[in-house]
N, C-alpha and C. Protein backbone atom coordinates (compact mmCIF):
# COMPACT_ATOMS: atom_id res chain seq x y z
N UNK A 1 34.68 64.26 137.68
CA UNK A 1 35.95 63.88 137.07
C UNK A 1 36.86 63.22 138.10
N UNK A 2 37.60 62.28 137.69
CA UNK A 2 38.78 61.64 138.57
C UNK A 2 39.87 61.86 138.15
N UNK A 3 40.94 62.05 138.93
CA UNK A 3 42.12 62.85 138.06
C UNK A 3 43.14 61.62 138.22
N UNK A 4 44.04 60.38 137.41
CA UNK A 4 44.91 59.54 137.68
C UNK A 4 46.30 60.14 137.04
N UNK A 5 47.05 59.98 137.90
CA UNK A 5 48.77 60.38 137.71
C UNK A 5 48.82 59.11 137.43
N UNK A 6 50.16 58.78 136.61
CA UNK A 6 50.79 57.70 136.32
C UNK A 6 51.99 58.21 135.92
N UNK A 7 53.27 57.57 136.90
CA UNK A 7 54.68 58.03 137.16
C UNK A 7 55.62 57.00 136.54
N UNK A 8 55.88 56.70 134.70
CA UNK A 8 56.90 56.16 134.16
C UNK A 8 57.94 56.58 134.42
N UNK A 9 59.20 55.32 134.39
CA UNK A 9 60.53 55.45 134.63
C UNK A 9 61.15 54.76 133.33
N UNK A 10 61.49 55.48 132.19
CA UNK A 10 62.21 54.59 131.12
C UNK A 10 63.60 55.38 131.24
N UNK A 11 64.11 54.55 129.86
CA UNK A 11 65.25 54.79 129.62
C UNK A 11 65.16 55.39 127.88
N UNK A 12 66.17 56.68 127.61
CA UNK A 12 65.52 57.14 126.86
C UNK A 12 66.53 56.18 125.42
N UNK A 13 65.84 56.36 124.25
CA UNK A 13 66.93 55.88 123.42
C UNK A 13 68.58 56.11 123.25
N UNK A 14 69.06 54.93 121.93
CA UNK A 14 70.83 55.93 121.51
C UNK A 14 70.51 56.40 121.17
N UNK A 15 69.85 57.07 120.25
CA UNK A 15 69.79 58.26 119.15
C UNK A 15 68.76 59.20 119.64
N UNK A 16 69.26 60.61 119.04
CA UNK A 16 68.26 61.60 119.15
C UNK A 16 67.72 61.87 118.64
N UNK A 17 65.87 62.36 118.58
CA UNK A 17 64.76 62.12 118.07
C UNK A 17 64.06 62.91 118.41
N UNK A 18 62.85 63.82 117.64
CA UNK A 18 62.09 64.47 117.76
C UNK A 18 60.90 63.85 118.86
N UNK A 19 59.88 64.36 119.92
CA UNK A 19 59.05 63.76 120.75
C UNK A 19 57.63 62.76 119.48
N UNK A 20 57.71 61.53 120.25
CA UNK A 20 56.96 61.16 119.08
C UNK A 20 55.64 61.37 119.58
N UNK A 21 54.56 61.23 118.65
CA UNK A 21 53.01 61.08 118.66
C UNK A 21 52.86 60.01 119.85
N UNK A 22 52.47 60.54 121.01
CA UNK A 22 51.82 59.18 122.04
C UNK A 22 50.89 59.17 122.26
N UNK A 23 49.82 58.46 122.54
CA UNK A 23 48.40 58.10 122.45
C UNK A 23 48.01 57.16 123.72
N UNK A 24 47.06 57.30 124.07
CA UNK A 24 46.68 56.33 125.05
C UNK A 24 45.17 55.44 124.90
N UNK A 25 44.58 54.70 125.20
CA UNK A 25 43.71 54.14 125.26
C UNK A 25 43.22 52.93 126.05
N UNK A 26 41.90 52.39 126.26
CA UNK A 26 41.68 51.69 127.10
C UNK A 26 40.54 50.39 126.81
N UNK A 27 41.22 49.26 127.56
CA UNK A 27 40.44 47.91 127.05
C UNK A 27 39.74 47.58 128.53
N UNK A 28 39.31 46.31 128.12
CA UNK A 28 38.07 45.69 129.35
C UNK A 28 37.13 46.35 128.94
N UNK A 29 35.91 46.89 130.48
CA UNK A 29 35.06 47.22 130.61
C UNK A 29 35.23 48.55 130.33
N UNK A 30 36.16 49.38 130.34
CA UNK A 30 36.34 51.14 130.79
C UNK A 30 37.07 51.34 128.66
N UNK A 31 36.29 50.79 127.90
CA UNK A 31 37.31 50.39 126.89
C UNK A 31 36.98 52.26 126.06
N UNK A 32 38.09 52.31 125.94
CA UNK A 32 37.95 54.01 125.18
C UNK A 32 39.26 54.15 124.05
N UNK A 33 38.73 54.41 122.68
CA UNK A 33 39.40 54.42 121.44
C UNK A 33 40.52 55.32 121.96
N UNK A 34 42.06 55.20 121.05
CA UNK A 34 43.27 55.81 121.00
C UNK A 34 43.40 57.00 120.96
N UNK A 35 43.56 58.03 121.92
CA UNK A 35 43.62 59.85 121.83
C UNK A 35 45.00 60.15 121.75
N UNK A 36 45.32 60.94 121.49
CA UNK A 36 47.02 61.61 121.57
C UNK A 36 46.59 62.62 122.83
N UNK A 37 47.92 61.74 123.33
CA UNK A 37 48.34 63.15 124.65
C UNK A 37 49.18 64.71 124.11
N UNK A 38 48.45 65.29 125.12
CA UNK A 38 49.12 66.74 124.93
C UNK A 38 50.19 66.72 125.59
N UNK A 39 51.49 67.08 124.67
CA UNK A 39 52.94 66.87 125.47
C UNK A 39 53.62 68.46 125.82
N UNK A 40 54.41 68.43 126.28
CA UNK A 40 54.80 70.25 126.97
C UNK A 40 55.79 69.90 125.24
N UNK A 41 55.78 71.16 125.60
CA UNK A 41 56.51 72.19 124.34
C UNK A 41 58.14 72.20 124.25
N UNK A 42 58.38 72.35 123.55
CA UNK A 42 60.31 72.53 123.54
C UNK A 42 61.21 71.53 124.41
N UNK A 43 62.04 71.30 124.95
CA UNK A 43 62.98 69.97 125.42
C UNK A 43 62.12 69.80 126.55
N UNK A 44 61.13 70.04 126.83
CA UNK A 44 60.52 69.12 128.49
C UNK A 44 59.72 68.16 127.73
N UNK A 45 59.35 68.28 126.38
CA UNK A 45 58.69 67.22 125.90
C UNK A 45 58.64 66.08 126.02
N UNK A 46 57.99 65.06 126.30
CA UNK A 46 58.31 63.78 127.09
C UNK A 46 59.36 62.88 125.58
N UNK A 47 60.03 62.62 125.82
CA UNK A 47 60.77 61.77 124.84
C UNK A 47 61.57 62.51 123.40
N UNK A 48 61.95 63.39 123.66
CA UNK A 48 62.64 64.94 122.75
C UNK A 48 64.01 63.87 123.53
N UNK A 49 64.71 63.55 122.63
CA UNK A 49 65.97 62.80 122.85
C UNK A 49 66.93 63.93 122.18
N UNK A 50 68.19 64.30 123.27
CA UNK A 50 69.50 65.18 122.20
C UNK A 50 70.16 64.63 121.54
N UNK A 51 70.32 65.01 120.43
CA UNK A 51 70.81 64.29 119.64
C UNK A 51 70.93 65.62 118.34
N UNK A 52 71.46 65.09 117.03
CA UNK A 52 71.64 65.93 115.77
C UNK A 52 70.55 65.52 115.15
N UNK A 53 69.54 66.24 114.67
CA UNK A 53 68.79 66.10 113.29
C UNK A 53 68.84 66.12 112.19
N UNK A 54 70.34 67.24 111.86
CA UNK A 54 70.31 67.75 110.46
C UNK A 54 71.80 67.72 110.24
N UNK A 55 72.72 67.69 109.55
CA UNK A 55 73.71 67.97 109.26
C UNK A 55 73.74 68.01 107.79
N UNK A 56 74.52 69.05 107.18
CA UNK A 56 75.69 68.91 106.03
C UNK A 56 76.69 70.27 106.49
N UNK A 57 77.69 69.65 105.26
CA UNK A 57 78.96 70.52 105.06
C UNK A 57 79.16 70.61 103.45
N UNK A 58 79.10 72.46 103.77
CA UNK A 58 79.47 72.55 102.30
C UNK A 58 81.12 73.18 102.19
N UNK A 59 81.68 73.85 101.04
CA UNK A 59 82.61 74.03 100.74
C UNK A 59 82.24 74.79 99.81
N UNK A 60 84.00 75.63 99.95
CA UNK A 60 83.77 76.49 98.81
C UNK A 60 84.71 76.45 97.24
N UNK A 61 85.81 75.65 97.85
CA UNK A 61 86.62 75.52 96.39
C UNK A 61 87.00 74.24 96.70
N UNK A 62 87.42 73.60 95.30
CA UNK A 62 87.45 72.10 95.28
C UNK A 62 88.68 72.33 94.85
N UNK A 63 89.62 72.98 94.37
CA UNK A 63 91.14 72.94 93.71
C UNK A 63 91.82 72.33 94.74
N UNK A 64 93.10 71.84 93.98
CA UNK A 64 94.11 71.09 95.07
C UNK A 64 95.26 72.38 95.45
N UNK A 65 95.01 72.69 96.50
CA UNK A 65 95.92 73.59 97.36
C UNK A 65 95.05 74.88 97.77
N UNK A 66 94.18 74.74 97.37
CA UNK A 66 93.22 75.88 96.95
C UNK A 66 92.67 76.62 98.68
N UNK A 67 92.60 77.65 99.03
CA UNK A 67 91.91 78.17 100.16
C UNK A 67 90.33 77.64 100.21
N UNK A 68 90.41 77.07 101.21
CA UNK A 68 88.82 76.40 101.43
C UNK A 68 87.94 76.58 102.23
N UNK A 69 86.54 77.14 101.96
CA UNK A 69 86.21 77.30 103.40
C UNK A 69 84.78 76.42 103.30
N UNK A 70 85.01 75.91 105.12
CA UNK A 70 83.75 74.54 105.30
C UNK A 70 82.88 75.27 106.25
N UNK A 71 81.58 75.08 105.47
CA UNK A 71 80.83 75.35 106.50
C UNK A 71 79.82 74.65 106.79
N UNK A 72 79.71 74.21 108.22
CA UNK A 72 78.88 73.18 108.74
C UNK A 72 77.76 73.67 109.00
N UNK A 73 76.52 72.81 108.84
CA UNK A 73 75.33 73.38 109.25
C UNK A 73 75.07 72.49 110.27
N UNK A 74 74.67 72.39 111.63
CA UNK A 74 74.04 71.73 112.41
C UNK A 74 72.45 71.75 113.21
N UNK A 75 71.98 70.64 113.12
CA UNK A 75 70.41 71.02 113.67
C UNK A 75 70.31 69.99 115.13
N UNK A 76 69.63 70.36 115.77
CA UNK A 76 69.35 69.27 116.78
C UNK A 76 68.13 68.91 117.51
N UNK A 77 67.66 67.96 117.89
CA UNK A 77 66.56 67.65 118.29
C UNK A 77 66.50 68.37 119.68
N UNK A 78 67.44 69.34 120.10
CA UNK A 78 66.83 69.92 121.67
C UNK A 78 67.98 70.75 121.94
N UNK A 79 67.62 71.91 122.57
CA UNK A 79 68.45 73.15 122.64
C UNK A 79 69.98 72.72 123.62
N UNK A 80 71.12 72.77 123.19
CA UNK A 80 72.41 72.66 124.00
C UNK A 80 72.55 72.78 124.91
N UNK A 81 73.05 72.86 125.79
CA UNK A 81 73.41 73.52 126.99
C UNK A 81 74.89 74.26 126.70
N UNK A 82 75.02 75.81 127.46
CA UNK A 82 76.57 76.33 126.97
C UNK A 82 77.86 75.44 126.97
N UNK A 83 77.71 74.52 127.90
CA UNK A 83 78.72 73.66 127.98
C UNK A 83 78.77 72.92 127.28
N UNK A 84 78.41 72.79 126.23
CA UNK A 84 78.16 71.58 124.81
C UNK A 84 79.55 72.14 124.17
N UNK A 85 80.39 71.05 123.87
CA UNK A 85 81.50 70.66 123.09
C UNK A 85 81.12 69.82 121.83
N UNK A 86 81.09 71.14 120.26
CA UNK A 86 80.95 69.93 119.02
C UNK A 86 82.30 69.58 118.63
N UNK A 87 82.72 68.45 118.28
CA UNK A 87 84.03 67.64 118.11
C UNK A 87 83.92 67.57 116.53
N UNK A 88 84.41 68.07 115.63
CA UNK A 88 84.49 67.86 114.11
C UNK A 88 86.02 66.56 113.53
N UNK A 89 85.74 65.42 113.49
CA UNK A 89 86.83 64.79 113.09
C UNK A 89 86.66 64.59 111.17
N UNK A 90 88.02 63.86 111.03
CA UNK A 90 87.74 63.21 109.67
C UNK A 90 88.23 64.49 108.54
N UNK A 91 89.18 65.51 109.17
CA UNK A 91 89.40 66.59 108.00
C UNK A 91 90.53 65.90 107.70
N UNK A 92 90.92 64.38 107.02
CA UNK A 92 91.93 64.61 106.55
C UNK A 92 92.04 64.85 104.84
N UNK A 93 93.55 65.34 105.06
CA UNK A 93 93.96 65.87 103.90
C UNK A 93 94.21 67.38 103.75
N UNK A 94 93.30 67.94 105.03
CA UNK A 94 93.61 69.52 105.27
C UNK A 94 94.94 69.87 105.99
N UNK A 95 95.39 71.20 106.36
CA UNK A 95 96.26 71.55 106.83
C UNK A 95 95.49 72.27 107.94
N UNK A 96 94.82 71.58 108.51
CA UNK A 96 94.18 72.08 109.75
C UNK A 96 94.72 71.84 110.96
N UNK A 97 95.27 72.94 112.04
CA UNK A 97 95.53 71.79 113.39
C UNK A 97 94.52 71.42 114.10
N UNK A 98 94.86 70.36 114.83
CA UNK A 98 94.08 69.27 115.41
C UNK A 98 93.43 70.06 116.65
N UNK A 99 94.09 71.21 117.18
CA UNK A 99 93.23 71.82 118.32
C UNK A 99 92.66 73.08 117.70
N UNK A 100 92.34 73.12 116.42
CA UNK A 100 91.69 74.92 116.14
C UNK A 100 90.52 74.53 116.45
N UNK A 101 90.34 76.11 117.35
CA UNK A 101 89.15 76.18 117.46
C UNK A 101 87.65 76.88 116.64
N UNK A 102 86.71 76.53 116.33
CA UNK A 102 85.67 77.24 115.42
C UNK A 102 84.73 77.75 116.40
N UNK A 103 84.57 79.12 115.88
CA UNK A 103 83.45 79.62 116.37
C UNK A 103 82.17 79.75 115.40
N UNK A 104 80.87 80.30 116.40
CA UNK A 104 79.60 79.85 115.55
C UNK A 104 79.37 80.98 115.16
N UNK A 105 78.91 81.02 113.81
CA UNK A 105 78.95 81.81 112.91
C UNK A 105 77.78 82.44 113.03
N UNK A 106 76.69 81.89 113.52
CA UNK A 106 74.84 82.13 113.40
C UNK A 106 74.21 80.93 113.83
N UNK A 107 72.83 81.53 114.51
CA UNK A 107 71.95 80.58 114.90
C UNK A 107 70.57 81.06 114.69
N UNK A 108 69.99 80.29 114.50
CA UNK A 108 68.44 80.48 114.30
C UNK A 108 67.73 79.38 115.03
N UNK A 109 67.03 80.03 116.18
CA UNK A 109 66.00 79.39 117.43
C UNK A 109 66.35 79.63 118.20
N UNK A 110 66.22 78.16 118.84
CA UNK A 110 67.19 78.22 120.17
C UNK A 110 68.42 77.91 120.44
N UNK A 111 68.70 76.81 119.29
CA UNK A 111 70.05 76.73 119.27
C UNK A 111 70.77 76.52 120.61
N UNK A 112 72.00 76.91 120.72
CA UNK A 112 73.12 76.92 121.50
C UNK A 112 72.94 77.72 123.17
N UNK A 113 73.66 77.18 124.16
CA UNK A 113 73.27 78.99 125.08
C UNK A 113 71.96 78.47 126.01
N UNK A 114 71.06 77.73 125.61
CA UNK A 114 70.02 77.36 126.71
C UNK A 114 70.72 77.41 128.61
């Protein structure tokens, strides 16, 4: 067996994205059909971009004046770091102030905290 390293330098995308299917293969003389590489697991994955995967917001009453409560669901393509700041704009029409702060209600995985 011969063992070859090969040391890419990219740049990763804008958006965040699950690691895609990469494959390798070979032409000329050494010519060998398309295999998928085995990629590491969880955010070391080669090309696991941060970013959001999932979002909605639901609500609970639609009346005008009515007590409302929003609750955001968020997903992401790769675990946070504690120092992650989510920024929620666009509540207008609420009587919300502009600096309240939300705390997280629940997580399931890894979520937040890495």
């Amino acid at each position: 067996n011969t063992l070859y390293i090969v040391r890419l330098t990219v740049v990763n995308g804008p958006a965040g994205q699950h690691p895609p299917n990469i494959k390798v293969f070979g032409l000329g003389q050494a010519f060998m059909i398309a295999t998928p590489v085995n990629n590491q697991a969880g955010d070391a994955a080669a090309l696991r971009i941060a970013g959001f995967d999932k979002r909605l917001l639901t609500q609970t009453v639609s009346a005008v004046a009515g007590n409302n409560t929003l609750t955001l669901l968020l997903s992401f393509f790769s675990t946070l770091p504690n120092t992650t700041v989510v920024n929620i704009t666009g509540l207008t029409g609420s009587q919300t102030p502009s600096d309240a702060a939300f705390s997280l209600v629940s997580q399931v995985g890894g979520g937040f905290g890495a």
